[in-house]
Every structure is written in C-alpha cells, then in structure tokens.
Protein backbone atom coordinates (compact mmCIF):
# COMPACT_ATOMS: atom_id res chain seq x y z
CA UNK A 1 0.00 0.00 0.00
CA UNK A 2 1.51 3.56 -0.94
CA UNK A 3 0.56 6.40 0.93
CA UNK A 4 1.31 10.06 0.90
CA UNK A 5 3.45 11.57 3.47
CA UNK A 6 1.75 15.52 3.99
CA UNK A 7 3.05 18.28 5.94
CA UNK A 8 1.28 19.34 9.29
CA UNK A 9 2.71 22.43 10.56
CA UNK A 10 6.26 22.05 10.63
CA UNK A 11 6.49 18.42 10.68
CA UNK A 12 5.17 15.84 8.50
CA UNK A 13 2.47 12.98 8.67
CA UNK A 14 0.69 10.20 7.20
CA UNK A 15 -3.19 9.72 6.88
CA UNK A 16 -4.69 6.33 7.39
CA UNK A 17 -7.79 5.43 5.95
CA UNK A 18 -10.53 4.84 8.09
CA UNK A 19 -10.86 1.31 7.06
CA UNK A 20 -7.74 0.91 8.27
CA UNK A 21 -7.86 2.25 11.63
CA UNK A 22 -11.36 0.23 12.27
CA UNK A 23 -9.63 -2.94 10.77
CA UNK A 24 -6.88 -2.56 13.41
CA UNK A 25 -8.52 -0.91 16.04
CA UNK A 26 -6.82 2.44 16.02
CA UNK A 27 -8.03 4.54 18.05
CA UNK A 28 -5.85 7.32 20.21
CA UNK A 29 -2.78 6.35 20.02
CA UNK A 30 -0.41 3.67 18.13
CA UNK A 31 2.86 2.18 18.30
CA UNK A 32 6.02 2.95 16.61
CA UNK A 33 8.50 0.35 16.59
CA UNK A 34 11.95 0.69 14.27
CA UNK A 35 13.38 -2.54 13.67
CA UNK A 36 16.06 -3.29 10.77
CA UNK A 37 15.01 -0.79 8.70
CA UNK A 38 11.51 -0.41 8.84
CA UNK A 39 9.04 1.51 10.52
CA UNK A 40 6.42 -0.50 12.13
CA UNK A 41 2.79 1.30 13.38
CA UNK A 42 0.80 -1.05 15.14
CA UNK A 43 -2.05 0.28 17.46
CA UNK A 44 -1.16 0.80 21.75
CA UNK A 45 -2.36 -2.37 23.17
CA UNK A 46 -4.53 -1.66 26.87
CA UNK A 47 -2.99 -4.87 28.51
CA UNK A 48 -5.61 -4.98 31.20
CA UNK A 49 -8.47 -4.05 28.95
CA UNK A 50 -11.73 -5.80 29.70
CA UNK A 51 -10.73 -6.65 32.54
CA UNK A 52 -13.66 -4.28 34.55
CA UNK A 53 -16.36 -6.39 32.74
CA UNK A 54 -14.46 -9.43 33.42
CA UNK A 55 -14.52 -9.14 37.07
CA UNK A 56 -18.09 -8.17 37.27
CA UNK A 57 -18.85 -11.56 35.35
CA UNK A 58 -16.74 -13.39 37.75
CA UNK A 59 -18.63 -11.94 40.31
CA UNK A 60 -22.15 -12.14 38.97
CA UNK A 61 -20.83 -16.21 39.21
CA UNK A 62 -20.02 -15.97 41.94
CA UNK A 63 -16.20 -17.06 40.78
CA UNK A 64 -14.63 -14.35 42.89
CA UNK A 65 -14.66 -16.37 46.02
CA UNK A 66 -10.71 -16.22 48.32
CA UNK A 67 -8.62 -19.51 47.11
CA UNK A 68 -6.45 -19.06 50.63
CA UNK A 69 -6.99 -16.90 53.68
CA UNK A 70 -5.02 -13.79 53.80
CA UNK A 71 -4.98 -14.00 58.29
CA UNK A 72 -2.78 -16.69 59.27
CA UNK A 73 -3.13 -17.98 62.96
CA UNK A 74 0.17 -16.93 64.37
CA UNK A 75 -0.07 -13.54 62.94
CA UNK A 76 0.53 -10.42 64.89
CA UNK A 77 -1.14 -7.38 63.87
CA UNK A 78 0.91 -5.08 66.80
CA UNK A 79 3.96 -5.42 65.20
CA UNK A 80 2.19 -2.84 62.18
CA UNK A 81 0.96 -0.19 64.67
C-alpha cells in the first residue's frame, strides 16, 4: 500500500484510511517500533483491557470467592501499629 506523506505544521504525517484504523482498532494512540530498517505502526495495546467487565462476570458467578486466607493464625497485627 503507498501512501502520501503531507506536511502538518512544521512536521510531516501520514493519513490512514478509516478502514484501516477500524480494521486494526486504532483509536488514540499507536505504536512505533523501528526494527532493521523499517518503521512499524501497530495500534497501543490496553494490557488490562476488559478486565472491569471481566470481574463483574466473575462476580455475577459468583467465581470471585478467596482460594487461601489472607490471616494466618500466628499472625501479629501489633507489630504494624
């Protein structure tokens, strides 16, 4: 794919189409990666994305339950004060 490469201001850009942004789910922001000679854009991953509706499911499933107790016996909650 060729593409133009335009001035804006005193720099210079490129445009992407807008079928390419929604086919890669470009949104804000992207990546730029240089690596042996080329110039890589790939769109800013959120790594924890999802993750709000994810828990809420988990709840609502009642999958959120403790797998090991966070209070052990022999602990000693003075030493913190």
């Amino acid at each position: 794919m060729e593409i133009s490469v335009i001035p804006i201001g005193n720099s210079k850009g490129i445009r992407l189409s807008k079928t390419l942004l929604e086919k890669y789910n470009i949104i804000d922001t992207v990546e730029l990666v240089l690596e042996k000679g080329y110039i890589i854009i790939r769109p800013k991953k959120a790594p924890r994305k999802g993750w709000e509706k994810a828990f809420k499911n988990m709840h609502a499933n009642g999958d959120d339950k403790q797998l090991m107790v966070d209070i052990f016996d022999d602990e000693n909650f003075e030493e913190w004060s």
